[in-house]
N, C-alpha and C. Protein backbone atom coordinates (compact mmCIF):
# COMPACT_ATOMS: atom_id res chain seq x y z
N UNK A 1 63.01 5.81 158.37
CA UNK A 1 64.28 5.11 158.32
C UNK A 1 65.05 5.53 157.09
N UNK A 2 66.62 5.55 157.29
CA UNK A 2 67.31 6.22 156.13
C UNK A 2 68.02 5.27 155.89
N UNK A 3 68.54 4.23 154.95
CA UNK A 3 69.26 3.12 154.24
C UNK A 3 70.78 4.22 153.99
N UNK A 4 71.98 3.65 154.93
CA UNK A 4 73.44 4.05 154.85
C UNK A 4 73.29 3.60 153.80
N UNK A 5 74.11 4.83 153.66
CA UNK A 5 75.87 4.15 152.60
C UNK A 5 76.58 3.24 152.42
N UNK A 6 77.03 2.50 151.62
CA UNK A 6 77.85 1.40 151.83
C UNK A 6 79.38 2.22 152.12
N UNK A 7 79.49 3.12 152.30
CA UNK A 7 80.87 3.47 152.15
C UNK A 7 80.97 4.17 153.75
N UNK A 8 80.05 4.73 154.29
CA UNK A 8 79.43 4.92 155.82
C UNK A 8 80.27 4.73 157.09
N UNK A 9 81.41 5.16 157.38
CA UNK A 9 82.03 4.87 158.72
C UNK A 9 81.05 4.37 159.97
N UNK A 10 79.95 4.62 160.02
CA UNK A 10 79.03 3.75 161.08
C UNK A 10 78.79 2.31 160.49
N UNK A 11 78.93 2.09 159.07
CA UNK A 11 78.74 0.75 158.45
C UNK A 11 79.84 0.41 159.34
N UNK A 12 80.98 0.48 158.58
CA UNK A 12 82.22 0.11 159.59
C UNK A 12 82.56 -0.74 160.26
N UNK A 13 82.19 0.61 161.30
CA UNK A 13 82.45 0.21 163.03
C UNK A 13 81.26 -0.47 163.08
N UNK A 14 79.71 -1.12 162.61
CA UNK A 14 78.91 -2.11 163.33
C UNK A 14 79.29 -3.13 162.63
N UNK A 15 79.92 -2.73 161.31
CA UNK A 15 80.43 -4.70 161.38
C UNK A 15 81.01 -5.57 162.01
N UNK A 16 82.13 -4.18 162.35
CA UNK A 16 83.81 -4.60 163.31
C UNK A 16 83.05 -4.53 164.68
N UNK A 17 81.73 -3.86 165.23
CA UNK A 17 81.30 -4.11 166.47
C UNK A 17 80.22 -5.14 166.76
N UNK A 18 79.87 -5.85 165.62
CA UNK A 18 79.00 -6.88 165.41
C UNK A 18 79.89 -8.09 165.67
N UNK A 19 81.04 -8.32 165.06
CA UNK A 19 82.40 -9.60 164.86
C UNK A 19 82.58 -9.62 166.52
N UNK A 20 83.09 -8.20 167.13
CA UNK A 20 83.89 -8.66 168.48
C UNK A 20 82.47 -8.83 169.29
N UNK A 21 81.51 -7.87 169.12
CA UNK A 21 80.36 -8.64 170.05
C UNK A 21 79.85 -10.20 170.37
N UNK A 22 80.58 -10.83 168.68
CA UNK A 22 79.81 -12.25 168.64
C UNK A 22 81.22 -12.94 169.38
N UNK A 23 82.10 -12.44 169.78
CA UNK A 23 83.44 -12.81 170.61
C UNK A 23 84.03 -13.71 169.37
N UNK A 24 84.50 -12.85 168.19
CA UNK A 24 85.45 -13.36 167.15
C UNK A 24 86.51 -12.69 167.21
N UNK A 25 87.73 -13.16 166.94
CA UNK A 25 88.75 -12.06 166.47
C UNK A 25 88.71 -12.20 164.69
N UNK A 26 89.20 -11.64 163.86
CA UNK A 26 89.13 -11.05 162.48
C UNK A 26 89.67 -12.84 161.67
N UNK A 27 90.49 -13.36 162.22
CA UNK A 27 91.64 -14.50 162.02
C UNK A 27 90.11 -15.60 162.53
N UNK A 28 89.37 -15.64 163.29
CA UNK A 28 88.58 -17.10 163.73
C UNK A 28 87.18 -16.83 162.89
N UNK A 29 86.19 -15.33 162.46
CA UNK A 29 85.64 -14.80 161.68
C UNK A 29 85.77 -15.42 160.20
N UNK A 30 86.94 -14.86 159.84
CA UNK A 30 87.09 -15.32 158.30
C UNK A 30 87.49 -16.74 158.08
N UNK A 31 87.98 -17.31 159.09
CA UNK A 31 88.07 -19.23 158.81
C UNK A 31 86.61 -19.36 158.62
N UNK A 32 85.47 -19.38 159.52
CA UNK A 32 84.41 -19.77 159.65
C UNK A 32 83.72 -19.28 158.55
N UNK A 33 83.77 -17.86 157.86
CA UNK A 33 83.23 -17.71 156.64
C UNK A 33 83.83 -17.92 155.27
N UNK A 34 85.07 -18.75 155.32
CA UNK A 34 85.80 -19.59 154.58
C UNK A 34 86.75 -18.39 153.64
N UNK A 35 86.94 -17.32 154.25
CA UNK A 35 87.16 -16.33 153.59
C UNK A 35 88.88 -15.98 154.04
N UNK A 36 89.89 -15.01 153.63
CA UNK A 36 91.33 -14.91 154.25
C UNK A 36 91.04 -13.62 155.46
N UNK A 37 91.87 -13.60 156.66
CA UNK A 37 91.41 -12.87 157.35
C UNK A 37 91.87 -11.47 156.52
N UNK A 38 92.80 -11.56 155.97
CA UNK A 38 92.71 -10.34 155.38
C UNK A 38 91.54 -9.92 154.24
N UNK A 39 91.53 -10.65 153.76
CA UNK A 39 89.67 -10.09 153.19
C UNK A 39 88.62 -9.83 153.92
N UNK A 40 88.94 -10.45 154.75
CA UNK A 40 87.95 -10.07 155.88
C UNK A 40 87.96 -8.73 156.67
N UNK A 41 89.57 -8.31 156.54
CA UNK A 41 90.15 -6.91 157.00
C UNK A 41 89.67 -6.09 155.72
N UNK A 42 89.52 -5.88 154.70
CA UNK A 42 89.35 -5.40 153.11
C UNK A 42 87.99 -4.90 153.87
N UNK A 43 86.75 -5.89 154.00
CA UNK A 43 85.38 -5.83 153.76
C UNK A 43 85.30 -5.52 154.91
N UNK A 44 85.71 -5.07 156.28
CA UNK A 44 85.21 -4.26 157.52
C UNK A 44 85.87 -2.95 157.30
N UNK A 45 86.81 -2.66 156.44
CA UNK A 45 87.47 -0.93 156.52
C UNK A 45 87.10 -0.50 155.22
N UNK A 46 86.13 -1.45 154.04
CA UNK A 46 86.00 -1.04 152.80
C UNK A 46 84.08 -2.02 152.52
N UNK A 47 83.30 -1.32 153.26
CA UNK A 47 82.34 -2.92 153.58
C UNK A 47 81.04 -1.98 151.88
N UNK A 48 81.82 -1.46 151.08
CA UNK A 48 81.25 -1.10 149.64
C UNK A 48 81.19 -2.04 148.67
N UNK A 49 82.73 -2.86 149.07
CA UNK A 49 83.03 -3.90 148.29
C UNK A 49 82.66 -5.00 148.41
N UNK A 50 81.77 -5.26 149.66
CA UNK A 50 81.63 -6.57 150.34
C UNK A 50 80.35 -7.31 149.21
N UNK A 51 80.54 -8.79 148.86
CA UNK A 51 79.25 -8.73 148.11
C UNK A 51 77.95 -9.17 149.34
N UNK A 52 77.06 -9.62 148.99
CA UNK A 52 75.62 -9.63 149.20
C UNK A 52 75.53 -10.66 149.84
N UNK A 53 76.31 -11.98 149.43
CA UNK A 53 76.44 -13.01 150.12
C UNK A 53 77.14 -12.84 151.59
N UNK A 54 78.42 -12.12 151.40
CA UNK A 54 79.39 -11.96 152.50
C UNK A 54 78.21 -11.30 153.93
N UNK A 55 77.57 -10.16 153.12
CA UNK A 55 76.86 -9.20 154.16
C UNK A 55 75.66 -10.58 155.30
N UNK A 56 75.22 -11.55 154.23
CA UNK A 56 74.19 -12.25 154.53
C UNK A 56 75.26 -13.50 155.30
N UNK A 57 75.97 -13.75 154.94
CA UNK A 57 76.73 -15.14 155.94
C UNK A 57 77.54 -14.12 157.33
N UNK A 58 77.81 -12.79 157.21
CA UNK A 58 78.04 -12.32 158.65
C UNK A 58 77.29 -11.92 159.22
N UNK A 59 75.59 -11.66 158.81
CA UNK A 59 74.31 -11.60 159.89
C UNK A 59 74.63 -12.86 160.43
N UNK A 60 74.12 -13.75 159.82
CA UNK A 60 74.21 -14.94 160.27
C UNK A 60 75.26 -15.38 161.63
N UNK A 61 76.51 -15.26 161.22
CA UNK A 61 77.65 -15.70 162.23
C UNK A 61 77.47 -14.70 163.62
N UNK A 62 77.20 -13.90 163.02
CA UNK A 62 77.74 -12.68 164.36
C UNK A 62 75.97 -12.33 164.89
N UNK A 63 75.12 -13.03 164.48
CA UNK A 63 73.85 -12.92 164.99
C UNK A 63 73.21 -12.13 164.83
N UNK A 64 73.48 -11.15 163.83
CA UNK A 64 72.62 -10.22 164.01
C UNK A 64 71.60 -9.88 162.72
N UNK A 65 70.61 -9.12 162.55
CA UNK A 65 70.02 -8.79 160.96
C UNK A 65 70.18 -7.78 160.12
N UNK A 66 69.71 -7.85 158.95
CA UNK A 66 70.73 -6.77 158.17
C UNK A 66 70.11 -6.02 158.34
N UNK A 67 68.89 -5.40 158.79
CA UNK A 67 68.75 -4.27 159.21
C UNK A 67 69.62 -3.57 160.23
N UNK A 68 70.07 -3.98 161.04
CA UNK A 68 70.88 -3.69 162.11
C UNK A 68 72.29 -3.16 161.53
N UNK A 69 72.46 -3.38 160.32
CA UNK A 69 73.22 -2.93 159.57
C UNK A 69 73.38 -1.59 158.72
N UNK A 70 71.99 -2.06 157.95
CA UNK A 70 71.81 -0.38 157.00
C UNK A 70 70.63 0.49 157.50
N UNK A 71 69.99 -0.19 158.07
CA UNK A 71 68.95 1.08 158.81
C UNK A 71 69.50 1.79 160.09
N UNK A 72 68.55 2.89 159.93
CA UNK A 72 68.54 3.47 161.52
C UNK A 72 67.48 4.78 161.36
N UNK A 73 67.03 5.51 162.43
CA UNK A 73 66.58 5.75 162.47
C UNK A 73 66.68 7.51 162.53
């Protein structure tokens, strides 16, 4: 297993494909993680900046684990 990049265009697109999988739009996402949807736009096209907490409360929402995130194979 190889641990992405935080800067990783596949990071990206599985965050932004993790959000619409859990049937969020970007605006109902960031209410629920108490966050502005535009920060929420920041940390899916820039997810380097995202902190540690953010990464761990959107496993959570959007269901999925953080491996599913930075691993692969």
């Amino acid at each position: 297993m190889v641990l992405r990049s935080l800067g990783d265009d596949k990071l990206t697109m599985t965050i932004k494909a993790a959000r619409v999988n859990a049937g969020l739009t970007q605006k109902e996402a960031a209410e629920k993680l108490g966050i502005s949807y535009q920060t929420l736009s920041r940390y899916e096209n820039n997810p380097g900046r995202m902190p540690v907490k953010m990464v761990l409360d959107m496993c959570d929402l959007y269901h999925i684990n953080v491996d599913s995130l930075f691993l692969h194979h």
